[in-house]
C-alpha atoms as a PDB file:
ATOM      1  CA  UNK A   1     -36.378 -11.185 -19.578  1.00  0.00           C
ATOM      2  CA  UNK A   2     -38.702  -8.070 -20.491  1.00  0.00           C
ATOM      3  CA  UNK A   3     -42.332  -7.746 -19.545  1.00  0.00           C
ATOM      4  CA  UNK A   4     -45.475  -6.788 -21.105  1.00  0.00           C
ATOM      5  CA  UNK A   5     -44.748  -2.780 -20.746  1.00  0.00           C
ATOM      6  CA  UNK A   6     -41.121  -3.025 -22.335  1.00  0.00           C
ATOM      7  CA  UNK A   7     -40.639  -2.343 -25.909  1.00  0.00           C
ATOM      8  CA  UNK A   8     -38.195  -4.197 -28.155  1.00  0.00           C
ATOM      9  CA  UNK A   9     -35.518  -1.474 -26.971  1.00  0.00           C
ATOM     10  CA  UNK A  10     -35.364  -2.459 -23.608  1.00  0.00           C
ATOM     11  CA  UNK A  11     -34.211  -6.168 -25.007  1.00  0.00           C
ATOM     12  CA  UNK A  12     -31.923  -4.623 -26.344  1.00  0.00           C
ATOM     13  CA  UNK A  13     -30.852  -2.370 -23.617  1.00  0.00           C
ATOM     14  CA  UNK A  14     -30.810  -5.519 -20.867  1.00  0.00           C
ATOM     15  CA  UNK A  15     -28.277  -7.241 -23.326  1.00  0.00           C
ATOM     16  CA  UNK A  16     -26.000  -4.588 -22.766  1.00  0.00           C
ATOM     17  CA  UNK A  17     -25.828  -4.662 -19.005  1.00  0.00           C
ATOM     18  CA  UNK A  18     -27.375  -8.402 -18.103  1.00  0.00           C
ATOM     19  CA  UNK A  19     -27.822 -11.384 -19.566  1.00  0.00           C
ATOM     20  CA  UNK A  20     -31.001 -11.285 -21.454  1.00  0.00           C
ATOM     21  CA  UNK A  21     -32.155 -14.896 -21.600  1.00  0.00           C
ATOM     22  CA  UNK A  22     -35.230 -14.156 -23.598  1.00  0.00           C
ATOM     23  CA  UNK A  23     -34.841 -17.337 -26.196  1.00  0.00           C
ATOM     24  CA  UNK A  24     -31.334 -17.719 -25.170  1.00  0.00           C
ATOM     25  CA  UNK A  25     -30.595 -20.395 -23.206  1.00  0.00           C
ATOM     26  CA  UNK A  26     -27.328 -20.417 -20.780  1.00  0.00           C
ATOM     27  CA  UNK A  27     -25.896 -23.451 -18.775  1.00  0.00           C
ATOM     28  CA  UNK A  28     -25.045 -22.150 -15.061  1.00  0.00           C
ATOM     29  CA  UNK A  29     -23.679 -23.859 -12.350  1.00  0.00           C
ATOM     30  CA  UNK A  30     -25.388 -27.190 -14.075  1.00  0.00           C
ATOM     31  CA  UNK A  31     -28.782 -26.047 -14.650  1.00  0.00           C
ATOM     32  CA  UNK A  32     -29.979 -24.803 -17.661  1.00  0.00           C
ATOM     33  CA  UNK A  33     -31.440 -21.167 -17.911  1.00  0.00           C
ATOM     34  CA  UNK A  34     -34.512 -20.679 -20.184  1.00  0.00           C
ATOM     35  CA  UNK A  35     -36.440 -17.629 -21.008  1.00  0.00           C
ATOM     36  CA  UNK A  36     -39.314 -16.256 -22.466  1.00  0.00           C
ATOM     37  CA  UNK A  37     -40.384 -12.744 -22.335  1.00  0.00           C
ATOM     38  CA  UNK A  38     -43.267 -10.480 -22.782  1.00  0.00           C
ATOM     39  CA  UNK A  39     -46.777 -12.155 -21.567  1.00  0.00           C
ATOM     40  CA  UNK A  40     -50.044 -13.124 -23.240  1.00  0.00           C
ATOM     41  CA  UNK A  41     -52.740 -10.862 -23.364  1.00  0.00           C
ATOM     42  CA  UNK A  42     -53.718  -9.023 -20.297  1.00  0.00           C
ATOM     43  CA  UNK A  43     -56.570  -6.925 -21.467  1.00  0.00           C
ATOM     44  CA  UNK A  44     -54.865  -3.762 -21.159  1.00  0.00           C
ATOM     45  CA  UNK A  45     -52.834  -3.682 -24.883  1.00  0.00           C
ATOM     46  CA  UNK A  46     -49.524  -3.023 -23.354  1.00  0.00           C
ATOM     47  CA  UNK A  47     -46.756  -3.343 -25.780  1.00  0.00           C
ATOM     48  CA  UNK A  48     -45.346  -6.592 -25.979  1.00  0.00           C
ATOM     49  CA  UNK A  49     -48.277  -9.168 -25.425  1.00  0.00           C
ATOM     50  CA  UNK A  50     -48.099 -12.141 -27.962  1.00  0.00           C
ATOM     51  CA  UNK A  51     -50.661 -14.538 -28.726  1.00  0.00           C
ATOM     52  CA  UNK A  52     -50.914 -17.462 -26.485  1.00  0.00           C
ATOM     53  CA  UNK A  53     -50.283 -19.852 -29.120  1.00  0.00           C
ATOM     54  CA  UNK A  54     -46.934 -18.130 -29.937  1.00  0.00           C
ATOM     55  CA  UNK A  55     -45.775 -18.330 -26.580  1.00  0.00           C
ATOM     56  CA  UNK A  56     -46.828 -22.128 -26.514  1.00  0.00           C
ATOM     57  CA  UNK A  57     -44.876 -22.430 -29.888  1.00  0.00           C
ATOM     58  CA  UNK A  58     -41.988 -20.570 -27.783  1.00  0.00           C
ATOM     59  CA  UNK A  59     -41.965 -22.826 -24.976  1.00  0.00           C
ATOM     60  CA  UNK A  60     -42.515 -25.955 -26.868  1.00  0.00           C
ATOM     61  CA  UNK A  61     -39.084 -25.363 -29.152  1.00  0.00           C
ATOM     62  CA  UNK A  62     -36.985 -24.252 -26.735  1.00  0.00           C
ATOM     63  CA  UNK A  63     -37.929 -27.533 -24.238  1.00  0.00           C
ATOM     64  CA  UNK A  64     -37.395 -29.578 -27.434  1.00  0.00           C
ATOM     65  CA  UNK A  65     -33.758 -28.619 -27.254  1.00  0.00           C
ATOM     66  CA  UNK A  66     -33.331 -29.019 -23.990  1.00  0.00           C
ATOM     67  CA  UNK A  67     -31.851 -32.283 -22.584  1.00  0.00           C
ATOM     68  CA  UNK A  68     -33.910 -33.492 -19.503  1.00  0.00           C
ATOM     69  CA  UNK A  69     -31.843 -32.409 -15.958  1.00  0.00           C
ATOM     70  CA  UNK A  70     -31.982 -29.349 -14.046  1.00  0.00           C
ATOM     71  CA  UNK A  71     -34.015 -26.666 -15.848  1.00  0.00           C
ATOM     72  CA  UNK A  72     -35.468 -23.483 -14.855  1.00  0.00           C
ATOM     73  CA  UNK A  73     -37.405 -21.575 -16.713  1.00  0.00           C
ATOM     74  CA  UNK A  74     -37.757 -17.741 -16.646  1.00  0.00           C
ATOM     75  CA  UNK A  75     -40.233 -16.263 -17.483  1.00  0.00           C
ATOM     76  CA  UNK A  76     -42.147 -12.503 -16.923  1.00  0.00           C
ATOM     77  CA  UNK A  77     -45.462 -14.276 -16.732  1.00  0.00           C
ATOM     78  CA  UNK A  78     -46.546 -16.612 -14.099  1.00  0.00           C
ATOM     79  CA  UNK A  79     -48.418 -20.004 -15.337  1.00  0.00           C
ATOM     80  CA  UNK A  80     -52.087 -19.537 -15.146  1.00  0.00           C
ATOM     81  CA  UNK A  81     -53.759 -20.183 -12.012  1.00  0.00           C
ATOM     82  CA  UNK A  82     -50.226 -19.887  -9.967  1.00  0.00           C
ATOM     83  CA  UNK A  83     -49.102 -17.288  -8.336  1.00  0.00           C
ATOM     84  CA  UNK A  84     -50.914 -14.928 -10.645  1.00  0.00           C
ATOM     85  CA  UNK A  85     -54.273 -14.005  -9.400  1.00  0.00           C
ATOM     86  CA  UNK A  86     -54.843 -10.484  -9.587  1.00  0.00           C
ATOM     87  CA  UNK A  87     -58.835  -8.701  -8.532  1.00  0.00           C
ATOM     88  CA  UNK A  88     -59.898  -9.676 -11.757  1.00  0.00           C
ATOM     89  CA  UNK A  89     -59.184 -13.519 -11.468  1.00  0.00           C
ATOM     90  CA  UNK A  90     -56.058 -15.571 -12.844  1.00  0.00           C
ATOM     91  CA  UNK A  91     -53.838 -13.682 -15.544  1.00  0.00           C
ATOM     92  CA  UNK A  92     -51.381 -16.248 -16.286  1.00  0.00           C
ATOM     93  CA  UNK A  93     -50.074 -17.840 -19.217  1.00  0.00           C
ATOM     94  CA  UNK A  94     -51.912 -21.319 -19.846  1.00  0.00           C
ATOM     95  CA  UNK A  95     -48.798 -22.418 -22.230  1.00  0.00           C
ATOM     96  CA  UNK A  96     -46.530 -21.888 -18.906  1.00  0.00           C
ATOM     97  CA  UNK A  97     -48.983 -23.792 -17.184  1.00  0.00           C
ATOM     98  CA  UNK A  98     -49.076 -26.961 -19.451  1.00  0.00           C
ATOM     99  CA  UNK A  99     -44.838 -27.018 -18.907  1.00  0.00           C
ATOM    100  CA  UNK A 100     -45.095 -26.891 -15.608  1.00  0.00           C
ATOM    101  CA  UNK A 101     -44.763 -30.733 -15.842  1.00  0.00           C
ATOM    102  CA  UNK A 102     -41.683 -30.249 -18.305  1.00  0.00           C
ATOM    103  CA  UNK A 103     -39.098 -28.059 -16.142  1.00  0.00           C
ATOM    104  CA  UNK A 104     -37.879 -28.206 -12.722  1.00  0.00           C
ATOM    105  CA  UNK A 105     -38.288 -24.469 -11.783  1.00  0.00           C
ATOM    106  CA  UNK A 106     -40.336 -21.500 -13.147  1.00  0.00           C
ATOM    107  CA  UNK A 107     -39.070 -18.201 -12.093  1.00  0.00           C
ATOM    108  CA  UNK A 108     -41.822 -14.968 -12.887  1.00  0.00           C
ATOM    109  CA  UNK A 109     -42.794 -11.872 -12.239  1.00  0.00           C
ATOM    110  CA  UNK A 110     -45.267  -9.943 -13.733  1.00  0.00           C
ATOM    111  CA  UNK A 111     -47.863 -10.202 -11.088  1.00  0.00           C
ATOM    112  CA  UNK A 112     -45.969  -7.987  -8.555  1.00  0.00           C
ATOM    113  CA  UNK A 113     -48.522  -8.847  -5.515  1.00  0.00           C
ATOM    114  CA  UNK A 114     -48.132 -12.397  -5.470  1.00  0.00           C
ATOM    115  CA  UNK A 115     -44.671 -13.289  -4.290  1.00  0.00           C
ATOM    116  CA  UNK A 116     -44.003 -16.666  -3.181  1.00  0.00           C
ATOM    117  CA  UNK A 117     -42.733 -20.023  -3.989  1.00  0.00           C
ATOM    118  CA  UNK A 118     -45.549 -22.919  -4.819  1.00  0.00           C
ATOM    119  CA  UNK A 119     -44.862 -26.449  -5.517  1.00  0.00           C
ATOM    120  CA  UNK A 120     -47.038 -27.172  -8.778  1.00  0.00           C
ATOM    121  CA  UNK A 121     -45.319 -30.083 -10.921  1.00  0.00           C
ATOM    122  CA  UNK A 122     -42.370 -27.767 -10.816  1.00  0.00           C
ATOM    123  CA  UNK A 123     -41.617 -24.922  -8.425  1.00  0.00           C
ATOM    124  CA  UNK A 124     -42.887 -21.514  -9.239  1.00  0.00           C
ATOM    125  CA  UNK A 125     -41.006 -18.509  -7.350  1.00  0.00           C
ATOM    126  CA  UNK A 126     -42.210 -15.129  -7.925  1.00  0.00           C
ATOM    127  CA  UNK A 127     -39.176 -13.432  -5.947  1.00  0.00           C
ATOM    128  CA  UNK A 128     -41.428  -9.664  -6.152  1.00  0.00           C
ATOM    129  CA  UNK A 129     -41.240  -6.390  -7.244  1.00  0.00           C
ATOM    130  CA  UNK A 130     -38.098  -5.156  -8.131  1.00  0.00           C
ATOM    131  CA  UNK A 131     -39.819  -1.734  -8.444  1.00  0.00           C
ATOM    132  CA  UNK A 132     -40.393  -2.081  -4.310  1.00  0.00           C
ATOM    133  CA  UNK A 133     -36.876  -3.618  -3.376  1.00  0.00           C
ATOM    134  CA  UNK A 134     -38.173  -6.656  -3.607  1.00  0.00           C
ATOM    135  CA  UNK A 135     -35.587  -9.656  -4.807  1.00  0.00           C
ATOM    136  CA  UNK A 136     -34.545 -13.301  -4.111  1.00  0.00           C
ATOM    137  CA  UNK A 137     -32.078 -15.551  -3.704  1.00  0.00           C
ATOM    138  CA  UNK A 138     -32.551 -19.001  -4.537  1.00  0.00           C
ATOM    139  CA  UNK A 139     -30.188 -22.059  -4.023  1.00  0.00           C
ATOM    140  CA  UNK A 140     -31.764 -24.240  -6.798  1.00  0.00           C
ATOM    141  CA  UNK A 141     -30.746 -26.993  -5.168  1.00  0.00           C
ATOM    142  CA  UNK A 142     -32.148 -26.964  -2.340  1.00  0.00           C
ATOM    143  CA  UNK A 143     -34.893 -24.761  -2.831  1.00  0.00           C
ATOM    144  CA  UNK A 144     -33.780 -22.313   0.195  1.00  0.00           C
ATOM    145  CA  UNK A 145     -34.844 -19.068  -0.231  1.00  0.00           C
ATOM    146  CA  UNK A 146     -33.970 -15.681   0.898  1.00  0.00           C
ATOM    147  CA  UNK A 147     -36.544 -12.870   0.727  1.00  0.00           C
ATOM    148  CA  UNK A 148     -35.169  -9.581   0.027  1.00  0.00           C
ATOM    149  CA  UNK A 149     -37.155  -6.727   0.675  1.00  0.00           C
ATOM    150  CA  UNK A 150     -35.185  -3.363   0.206  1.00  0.00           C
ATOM    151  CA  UNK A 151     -32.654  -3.664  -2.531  1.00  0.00           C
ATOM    152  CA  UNK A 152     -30.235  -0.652  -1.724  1.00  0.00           C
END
């Protein structure tokens, strides 16, 4: 999914090479693959920030089409108060934090010091900064993670 600093061309771009699941959901290996790009305001007027209560009005829609089961949601932005405090306090999304209750996993970035996994109504991995080498693997089943940190 893009973040904050990526313009509407880099959406595009990822479709090319990836799957970009920003609003596209995918069924994979049984679990079903939600995402939702950009993040909520973070002060600093980067690109592609929306409103809160558009990515509330994301969230909400795509949930309401999803079937309860194995869900994971990915997201650039963390929910607020996990995983995503930064010097100048929490800078996560508050509508990712009310659906923590509502999916099984949330899989973020954004906040590139605060890698980890957190149990928090669902999981919350932040697998790093892919800028750094920094990557995961994660059996969703089991929650087992590997922490990779130099991506060659």
């Amino acid at each position: 999914v893009p973040g904050n600093f990526d313009p509407p061309e880099v959406a595009q771009a990822i479709g090319s090479y990836a799957v970009n699941l920003d609003e596209t959901p995918r069924i994979i290996n049984g679990w079903e693959f939600l995402g939702i790009g950009y993040s909520t305001s973070t002060g600093n007027n980067t690109p592609s920030e929306v409103p809160e209560a558009r990515m509330a009005d994301q969230i909400n829609l795509m949930l309401s089409r999803t079937p309860p089961g194995k869900s994971v949601l990915v997201t650039h932005q963390p929910p607020y108060e996990t995983l995503d405090m930064t010097p100048k306090g929490p800078a996560g999304s508050r509508a990712l934090r009310a659906a923590l209750d509502r999916v099984d996993v949330i899989i973020c970035g954004h906040i590139h010091k605060q890698r980890g996994k957190i149990k928090d109504g669902a999981w919350v991995i932040n697998p790093g900064f892919a800028a750094e080498g920094q990557a995961a693997v994660i059996d969703l089943d089991t929650m087992d993670i590997i922490w990779i940190d130099s991506v060659i």
